[in-house]
N, C-alpha and C. Protein backbone atom coordinates (compact mmCIF):
# COMPACT_ATOMS: atom_id res chain seq x y z
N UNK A 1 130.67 128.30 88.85
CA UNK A 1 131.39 127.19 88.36
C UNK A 1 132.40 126.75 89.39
N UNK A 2 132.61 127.87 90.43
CA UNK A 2 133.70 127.33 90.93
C UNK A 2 133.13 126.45 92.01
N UNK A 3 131.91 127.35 92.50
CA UNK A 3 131.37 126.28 93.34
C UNK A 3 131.32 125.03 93.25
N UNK A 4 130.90 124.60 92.00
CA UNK A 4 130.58 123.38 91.39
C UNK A 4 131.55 122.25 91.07
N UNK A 5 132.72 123.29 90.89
CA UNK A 5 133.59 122.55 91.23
C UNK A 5 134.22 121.63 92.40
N UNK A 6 134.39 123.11 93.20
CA UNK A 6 134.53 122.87 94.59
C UNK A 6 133.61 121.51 95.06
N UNK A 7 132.29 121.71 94.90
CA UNK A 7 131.32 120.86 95.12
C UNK A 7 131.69 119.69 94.90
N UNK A 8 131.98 119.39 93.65
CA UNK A 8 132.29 118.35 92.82
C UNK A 8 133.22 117.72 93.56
N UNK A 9 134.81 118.33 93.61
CA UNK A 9 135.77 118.35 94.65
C UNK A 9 135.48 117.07 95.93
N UNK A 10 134.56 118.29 96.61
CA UNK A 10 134.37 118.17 98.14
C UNK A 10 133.29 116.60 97.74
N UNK A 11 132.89 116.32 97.36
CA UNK A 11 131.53 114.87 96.46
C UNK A 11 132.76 113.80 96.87
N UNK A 12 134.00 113.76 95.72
CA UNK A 12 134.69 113.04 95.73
C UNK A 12 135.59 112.79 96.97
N UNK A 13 135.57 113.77 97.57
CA UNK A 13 136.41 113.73 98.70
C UNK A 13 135.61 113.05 99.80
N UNK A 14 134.02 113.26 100.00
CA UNK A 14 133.17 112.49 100.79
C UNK A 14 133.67 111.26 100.14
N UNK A 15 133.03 110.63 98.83
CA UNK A 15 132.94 109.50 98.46
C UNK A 15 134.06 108.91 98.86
N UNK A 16 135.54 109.53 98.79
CA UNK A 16 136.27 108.65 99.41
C UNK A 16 136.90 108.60 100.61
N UNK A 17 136.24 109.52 101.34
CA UNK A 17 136.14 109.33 102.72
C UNK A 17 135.00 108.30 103.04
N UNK A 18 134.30 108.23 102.18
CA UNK A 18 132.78 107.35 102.93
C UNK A 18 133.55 105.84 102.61
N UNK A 19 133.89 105.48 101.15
CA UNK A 19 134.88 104.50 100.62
C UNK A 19 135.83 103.81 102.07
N UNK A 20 136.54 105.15 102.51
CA UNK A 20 137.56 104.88 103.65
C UNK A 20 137.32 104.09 104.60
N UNK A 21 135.79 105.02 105.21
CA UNK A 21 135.30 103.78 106.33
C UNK A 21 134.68 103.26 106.06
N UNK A 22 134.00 102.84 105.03
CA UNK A 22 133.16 101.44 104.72
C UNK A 22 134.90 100.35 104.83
N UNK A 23 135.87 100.62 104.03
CA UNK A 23 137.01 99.89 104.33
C UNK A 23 137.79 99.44 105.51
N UNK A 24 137.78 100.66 106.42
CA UNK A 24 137.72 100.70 107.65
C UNK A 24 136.95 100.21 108.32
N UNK A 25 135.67 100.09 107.83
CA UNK A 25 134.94 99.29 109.35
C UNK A 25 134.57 97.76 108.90
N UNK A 26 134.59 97.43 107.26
CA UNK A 26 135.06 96.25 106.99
C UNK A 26 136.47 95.63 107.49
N UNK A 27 137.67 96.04 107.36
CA UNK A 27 138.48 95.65 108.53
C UNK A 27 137.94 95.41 109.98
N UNK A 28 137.73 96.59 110.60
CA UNK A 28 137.19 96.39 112.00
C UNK A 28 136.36 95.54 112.23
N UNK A 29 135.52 95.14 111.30
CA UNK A 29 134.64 93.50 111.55
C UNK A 29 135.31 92.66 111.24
N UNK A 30 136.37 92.29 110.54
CA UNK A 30 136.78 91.10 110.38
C UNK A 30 138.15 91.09 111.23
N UNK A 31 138.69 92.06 111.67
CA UNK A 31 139.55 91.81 113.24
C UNK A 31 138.47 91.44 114.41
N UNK A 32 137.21 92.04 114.26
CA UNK A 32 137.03 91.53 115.55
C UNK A 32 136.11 90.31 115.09
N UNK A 33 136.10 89.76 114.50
CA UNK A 33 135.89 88.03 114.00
C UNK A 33 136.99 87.39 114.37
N UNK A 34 138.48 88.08 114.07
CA UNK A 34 139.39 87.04 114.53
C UNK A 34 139.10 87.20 115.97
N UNK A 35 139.44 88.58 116.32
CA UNK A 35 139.25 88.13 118.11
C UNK A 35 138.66 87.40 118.58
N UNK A 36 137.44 87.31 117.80
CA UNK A 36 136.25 85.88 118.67
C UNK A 36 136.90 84.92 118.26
N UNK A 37 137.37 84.49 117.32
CA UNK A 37 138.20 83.25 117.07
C UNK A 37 139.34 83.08 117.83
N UNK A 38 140.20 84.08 118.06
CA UNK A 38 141.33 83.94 118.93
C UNK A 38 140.73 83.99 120.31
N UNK A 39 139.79 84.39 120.54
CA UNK A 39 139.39 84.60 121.94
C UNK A 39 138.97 82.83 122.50
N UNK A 40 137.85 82.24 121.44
CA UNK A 40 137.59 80.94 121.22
C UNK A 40 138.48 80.00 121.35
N UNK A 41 139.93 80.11 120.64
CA UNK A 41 140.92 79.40 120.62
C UNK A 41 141.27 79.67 121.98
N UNK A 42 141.57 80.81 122.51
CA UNK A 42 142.61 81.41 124.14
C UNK A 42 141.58 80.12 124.88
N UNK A 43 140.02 79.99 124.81
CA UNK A 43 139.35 79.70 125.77
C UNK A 43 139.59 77.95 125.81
N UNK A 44 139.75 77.52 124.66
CA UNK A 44 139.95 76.04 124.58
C UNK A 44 141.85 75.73 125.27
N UNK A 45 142.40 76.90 124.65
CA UNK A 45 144.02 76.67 125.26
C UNK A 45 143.89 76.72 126.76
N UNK A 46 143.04 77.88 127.03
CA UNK A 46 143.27 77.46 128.73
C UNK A 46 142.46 76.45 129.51
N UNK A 47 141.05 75.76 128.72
CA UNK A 47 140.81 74.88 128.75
C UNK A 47 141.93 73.67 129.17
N UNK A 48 142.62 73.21 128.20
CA UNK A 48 143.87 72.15 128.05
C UNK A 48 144.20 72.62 129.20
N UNK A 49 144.99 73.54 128.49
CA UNK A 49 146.07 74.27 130.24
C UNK A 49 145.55 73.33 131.15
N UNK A 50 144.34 73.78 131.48
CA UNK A 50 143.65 73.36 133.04
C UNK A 50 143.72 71.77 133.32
N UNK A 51 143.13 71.12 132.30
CA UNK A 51 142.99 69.85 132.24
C UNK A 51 144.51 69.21 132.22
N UNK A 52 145.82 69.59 131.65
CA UNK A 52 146.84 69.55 131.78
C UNK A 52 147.68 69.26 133.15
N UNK A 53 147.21 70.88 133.70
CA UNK A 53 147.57 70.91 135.06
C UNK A 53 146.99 70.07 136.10
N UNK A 54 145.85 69.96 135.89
CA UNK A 54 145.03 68.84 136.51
C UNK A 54 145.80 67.22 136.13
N UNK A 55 145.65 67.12 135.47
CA UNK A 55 147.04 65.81 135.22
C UNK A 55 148.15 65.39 135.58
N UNK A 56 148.98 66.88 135.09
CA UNK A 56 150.16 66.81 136.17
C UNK A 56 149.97 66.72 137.81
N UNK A 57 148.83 67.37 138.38
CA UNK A 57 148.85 66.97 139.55
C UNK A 57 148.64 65.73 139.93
N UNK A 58 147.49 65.22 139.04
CA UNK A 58 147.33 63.75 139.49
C UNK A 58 148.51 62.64 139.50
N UNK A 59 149.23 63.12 138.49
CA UNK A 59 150.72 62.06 138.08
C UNK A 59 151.70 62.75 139.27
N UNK A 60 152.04 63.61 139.55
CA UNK A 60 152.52 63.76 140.85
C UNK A 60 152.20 63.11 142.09
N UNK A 61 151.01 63.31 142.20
CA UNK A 61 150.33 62.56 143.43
C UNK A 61 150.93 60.88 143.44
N UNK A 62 151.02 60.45 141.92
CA UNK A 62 151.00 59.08 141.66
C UNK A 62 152.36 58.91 142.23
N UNK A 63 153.31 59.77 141.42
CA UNK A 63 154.44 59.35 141.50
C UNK A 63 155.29 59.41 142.97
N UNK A 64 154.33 60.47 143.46
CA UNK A 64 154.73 60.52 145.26
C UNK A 64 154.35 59.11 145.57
N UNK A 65 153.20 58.54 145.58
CA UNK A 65 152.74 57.02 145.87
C UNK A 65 153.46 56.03 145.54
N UNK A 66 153.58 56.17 144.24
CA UNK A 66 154.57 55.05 144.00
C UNK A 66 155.83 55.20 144.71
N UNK A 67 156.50 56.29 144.89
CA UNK A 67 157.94 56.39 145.77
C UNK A 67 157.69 55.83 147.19
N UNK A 68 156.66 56.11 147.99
CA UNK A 68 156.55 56.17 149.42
C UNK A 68 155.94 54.33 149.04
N UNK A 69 155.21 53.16 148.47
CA UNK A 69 155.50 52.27 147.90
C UNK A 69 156.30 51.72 147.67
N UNK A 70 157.11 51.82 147.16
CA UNK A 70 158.34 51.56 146.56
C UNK A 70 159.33 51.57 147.87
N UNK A 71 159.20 52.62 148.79
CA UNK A 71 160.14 52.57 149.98
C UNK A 71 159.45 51.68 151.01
N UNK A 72 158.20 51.53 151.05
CA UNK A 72 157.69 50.65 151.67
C UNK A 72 158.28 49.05 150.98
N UNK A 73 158.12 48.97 150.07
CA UNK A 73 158.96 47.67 149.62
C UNK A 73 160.00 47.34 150.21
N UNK A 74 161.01 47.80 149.84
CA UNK A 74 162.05 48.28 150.41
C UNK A 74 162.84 47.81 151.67
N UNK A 75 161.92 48.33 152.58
CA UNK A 75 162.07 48.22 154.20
C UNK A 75 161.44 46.70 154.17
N UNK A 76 160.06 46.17 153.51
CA UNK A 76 159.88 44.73 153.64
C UNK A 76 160.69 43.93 153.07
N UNK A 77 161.38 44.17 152.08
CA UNK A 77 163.00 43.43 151.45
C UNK A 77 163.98 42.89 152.25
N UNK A 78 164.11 44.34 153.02
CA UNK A 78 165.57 44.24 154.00
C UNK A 78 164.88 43.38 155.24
N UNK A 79 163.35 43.02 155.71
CA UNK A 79 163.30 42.94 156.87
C UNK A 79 163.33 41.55 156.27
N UNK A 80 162.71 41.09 155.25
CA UNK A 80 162.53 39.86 154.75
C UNK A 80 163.73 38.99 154.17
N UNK A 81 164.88 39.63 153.83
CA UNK A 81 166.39 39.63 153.66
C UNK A 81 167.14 39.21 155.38
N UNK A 82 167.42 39.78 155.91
CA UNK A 82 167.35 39.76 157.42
C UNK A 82 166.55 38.64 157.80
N UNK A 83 165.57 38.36 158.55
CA UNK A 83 165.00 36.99 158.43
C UNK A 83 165.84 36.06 157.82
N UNK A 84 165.74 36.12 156.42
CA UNK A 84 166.05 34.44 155.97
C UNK A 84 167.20 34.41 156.65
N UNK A 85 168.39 35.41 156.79
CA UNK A 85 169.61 35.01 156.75
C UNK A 85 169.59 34.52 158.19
N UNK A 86 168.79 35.31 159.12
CA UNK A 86 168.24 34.57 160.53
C UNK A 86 168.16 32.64 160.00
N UNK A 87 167.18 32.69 159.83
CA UNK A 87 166.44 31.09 159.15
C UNK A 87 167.91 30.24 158.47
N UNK A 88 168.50 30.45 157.63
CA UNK A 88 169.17 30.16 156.88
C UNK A 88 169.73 28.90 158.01
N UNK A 89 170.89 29.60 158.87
CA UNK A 89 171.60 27.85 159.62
C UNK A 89 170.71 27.11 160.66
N UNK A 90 169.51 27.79 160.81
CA UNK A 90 168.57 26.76 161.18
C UNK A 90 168.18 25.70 160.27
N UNK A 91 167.91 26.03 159.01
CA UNK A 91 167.14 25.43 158.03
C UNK A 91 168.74 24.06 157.72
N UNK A 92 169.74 24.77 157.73
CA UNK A 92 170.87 24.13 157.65
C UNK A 92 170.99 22.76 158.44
N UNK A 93 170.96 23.58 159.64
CA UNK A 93 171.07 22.37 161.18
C UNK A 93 169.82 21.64 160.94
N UNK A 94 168.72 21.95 161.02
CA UNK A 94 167.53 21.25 160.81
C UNK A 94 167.93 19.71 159.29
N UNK A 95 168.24 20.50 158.19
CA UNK A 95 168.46 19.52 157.15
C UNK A 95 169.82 18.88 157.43
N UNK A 96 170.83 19.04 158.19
CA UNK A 96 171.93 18.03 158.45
C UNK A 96 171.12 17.19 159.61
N UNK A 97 170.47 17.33 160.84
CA UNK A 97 169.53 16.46 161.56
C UNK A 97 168.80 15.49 160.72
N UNK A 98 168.15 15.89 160.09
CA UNK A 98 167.24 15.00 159.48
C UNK A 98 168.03 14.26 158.51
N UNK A 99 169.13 14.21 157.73
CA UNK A 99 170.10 13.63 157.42
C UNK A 99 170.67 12.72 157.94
N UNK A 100 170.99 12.74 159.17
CA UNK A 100 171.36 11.96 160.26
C UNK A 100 170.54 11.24 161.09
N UNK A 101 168.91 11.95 160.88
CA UNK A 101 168.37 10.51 161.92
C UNK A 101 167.76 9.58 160.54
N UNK A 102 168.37 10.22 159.40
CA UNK A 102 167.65 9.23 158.07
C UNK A 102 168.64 8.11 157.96
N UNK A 103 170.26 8.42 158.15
CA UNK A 103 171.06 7.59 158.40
C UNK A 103 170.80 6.61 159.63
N UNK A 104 170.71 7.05 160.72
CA UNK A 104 170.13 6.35 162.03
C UNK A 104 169.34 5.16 161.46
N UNK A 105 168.41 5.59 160.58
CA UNK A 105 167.33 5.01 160.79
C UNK A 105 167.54 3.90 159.98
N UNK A 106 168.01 4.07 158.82
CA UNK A 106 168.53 3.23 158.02
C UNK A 106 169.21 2.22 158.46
N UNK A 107 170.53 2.88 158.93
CA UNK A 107 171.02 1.72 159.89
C UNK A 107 170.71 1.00 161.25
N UNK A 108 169.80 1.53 161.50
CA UNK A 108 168.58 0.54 162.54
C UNK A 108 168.00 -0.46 162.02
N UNK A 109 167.52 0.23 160.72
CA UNK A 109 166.15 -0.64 159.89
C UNK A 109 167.33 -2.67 159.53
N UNK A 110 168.83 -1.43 158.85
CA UNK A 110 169.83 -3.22 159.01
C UNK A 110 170.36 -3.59 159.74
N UNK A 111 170.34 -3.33 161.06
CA UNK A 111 170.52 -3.85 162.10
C UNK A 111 169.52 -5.23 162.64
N UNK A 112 167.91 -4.54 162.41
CA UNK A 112 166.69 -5.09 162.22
C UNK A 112 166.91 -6.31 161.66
N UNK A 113 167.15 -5.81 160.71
CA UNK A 113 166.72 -7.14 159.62
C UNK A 113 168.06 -8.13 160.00
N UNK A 114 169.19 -8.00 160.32
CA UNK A 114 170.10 -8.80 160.56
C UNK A 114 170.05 -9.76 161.86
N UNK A 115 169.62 -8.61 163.17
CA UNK A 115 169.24 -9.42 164.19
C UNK A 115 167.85 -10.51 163.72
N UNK A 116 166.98 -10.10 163.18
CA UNK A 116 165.49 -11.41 162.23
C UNK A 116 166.34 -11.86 161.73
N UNK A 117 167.29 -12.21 161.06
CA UNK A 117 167.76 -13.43 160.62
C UNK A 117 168.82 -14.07 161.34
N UNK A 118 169.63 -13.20 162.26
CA UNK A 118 169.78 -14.25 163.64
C UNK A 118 169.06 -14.64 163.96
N UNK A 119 168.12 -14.34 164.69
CA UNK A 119 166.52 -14.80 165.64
C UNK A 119 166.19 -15.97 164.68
N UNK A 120 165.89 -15.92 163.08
CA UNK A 120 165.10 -17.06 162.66
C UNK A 120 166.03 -18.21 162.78
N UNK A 121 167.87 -18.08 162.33
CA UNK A 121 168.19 -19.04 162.26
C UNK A 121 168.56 -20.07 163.39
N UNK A 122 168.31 -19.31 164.70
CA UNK A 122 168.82 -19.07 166.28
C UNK A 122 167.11 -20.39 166.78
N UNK A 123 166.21 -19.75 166.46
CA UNK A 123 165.49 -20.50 166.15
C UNK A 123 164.93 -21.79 165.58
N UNK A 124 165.56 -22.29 164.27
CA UNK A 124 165.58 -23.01 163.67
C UNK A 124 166.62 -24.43 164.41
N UNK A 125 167.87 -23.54 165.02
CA UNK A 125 168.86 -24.30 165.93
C UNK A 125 168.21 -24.89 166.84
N UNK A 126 167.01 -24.47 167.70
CA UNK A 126 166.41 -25.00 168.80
C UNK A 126 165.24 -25.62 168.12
N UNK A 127 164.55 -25.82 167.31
CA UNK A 127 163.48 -26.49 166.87
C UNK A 127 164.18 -27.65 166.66
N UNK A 128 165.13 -28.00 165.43
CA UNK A 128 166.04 -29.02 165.04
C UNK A 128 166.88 -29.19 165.78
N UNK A 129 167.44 -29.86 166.85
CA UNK A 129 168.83 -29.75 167.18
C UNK A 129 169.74 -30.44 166.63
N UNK A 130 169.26 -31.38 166.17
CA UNK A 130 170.39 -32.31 165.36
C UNK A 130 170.30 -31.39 163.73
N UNK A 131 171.96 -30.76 163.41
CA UNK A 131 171.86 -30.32 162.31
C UNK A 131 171.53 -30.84 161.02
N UNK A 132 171.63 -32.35 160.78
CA UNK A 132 171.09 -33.19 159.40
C UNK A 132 169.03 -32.40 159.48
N UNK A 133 168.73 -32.30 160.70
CA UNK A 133 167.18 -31.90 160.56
C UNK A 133 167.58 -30.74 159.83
N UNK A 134 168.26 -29.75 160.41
CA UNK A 134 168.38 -28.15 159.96
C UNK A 134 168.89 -28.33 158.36
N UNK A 135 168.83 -28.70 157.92
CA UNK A 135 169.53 -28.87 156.20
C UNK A 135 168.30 -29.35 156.04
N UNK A 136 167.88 -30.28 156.37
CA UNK A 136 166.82 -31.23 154.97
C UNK A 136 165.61 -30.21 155.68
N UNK A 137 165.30 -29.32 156.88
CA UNK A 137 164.13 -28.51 156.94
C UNK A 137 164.79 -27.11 155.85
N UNK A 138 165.85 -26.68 155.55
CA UNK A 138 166.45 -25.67 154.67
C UNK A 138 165.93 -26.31 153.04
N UNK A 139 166.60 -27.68 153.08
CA UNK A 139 166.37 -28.11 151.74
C UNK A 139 164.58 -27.73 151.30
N UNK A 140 164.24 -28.08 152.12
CA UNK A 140 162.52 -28.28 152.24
C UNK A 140 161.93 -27.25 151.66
N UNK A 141 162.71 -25.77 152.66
CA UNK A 141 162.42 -24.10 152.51
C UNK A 141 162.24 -23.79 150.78
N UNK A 142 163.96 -24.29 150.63
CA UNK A 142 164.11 -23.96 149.47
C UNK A 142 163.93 -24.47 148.12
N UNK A 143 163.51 -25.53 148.14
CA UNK A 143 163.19 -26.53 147.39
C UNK A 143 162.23 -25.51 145.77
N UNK A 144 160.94 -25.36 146.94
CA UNK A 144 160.59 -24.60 145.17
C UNK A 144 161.48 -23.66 144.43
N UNK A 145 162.70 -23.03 144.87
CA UNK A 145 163.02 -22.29 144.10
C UNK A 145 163.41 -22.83 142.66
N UNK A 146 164.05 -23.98 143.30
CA UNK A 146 164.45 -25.34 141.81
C UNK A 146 165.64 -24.24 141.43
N UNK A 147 166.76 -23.97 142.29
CA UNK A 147 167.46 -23.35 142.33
C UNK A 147 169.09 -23.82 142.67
N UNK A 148 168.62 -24.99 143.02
CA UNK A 148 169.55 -25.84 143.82
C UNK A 148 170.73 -26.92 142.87
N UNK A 149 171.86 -26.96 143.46
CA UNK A 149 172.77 -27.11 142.85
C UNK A 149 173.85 -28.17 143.76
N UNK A 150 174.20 -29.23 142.70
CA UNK A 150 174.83 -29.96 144.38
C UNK A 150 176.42 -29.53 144.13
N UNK A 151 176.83 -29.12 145.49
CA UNK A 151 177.52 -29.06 145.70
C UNK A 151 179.15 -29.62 145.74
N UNK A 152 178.79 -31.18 146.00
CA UNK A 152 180.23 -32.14 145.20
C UNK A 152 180.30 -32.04 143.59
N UNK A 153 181.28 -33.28 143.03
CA UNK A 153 181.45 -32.93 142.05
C UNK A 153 180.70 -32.66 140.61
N UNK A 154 179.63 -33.52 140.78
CA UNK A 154 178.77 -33.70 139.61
C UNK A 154 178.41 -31.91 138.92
N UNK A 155 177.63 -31.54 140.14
CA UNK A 155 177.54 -29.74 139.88
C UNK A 155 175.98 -29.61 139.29
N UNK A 156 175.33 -31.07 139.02
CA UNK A 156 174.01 -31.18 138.93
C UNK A 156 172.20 -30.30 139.57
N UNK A 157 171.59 -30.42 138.80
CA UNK A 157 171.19 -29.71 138.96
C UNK A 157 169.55 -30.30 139.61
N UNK A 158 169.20 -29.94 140.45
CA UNK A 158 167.76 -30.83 141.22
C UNK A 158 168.15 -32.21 141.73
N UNK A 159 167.39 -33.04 142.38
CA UNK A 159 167.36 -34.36 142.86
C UNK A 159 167.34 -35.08 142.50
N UNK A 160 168.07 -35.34 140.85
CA UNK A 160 167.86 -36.23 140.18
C UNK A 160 169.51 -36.29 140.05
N UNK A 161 170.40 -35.62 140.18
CA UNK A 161 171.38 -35.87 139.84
C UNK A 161 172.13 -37.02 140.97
N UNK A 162 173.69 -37.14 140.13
CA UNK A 162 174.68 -38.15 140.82
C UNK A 162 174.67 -38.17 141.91
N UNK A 163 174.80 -36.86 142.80
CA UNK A 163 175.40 -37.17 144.09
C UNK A 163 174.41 -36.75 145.03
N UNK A 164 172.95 -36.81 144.60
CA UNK A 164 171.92 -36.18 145.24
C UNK A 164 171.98 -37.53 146.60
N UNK A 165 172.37 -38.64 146.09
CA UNK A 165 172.23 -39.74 147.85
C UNK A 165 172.58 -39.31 148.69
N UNK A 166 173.56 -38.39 148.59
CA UNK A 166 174.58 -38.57 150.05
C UNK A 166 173.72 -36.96 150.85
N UNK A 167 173.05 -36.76 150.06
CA UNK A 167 172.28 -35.14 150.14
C UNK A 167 172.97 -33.87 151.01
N UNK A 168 173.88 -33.99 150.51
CA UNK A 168 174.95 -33.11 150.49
C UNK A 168 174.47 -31.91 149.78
N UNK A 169 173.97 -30.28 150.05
CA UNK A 169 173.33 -29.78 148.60
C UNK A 169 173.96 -28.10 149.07
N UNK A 170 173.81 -27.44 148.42
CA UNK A 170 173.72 -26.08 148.67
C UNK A 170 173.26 -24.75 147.43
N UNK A 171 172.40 -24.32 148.31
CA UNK A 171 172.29 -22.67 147.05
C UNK A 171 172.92 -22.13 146.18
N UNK A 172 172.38 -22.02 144.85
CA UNK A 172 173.86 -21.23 144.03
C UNK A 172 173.21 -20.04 144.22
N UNK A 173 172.12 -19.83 145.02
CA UNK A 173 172.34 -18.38 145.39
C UNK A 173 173.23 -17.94 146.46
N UNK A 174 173.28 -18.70 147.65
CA UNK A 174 174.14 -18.70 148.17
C UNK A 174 175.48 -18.51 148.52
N UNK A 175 175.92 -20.01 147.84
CA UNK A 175 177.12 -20.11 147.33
C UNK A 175 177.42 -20.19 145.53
N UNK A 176 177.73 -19.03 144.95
CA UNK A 176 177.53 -19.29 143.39
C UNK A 176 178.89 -19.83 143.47
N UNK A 177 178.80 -20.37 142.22
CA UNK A 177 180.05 -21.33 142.05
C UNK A 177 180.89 -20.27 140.78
């Protein structure tokens, strides 16, 4: 009996030793399930990592470019700054010149036109010499304007008026009254 006991005993003591590591090695499979999962995860993190670092290098690279860029600007600013201020009292002197031969010119152009109307009337003196011609060839000129106004008292207006006999006449553009 005692054996049997014992037996009995030692049964239960397997069974829950056998119990133990069936528990035990059910754990041990499902830690090492996480490991493949954590291992899976480590492999995608250092994945990133990489692709990360790979990024940052590239944006470094960039940002070196853009600086050495950027200083290249820079130096074309100041050289292009420099210049104008070179240019600047040229562009000055140049636009007060041309200012001045626009004045020149201007006052050439009425000089022009003043000496042509000396010349025509200088002219007109030697065609007519007797001045009664030089009036009635003026009257003649001006006639279509129908502009004409006599000059004595009447103040009439065309060749129909009072004092048109004595043909005495003058422009009220001329002379406005």
């Amino acid at each position: 009996k005692l054996l049997r006991e014992e037996k009995d005993e030692l049964g239960e003591q397997v069974l829950g030793l056998k119990s133990q590591v069936d528990a035990q090695l059910l754990t041990v499979q499902k830690l090492e399930e996480k490991e493949r999962a954590l291992q899976g995860s480590l492999g995608g993190v250092e994945k990133e990592l990489t692709l990360r670092s790979q990024a940052l290098e590239l944006n470094k690279r960039k940002a070196v470019e853009a600086a050495q860029l950027a200083e290249d600007l820079k130096v074309q600013l100041e050289h292009v700054q420099t210049r104008l201020r070179e240019i600047q009292p040229c562009l000055a002197e140049s636009r007060a010149a041309r200012e001045k031969e626009s004045f020149n010119l201007k006052r050439a152009q009425e000089d022009i036109s003043r000496l042509r109307r000396k010349l025509e009337k200088q002219r007109k003196v030697e065609v007519y010499a007797d001045a009664d011609e030089i009036l009635q060839e003026e009257i003649k000129e001006y006639k279509g304007y129908g502009r004409m106004r006599c000059s004595l008292q009447c103040g009439g207006l065309g060749l129909d008026s009072s004092c048109c006999q004595l043909g005495v006449w003058a422009l009220s553009e001329l002379f406005p009254s």
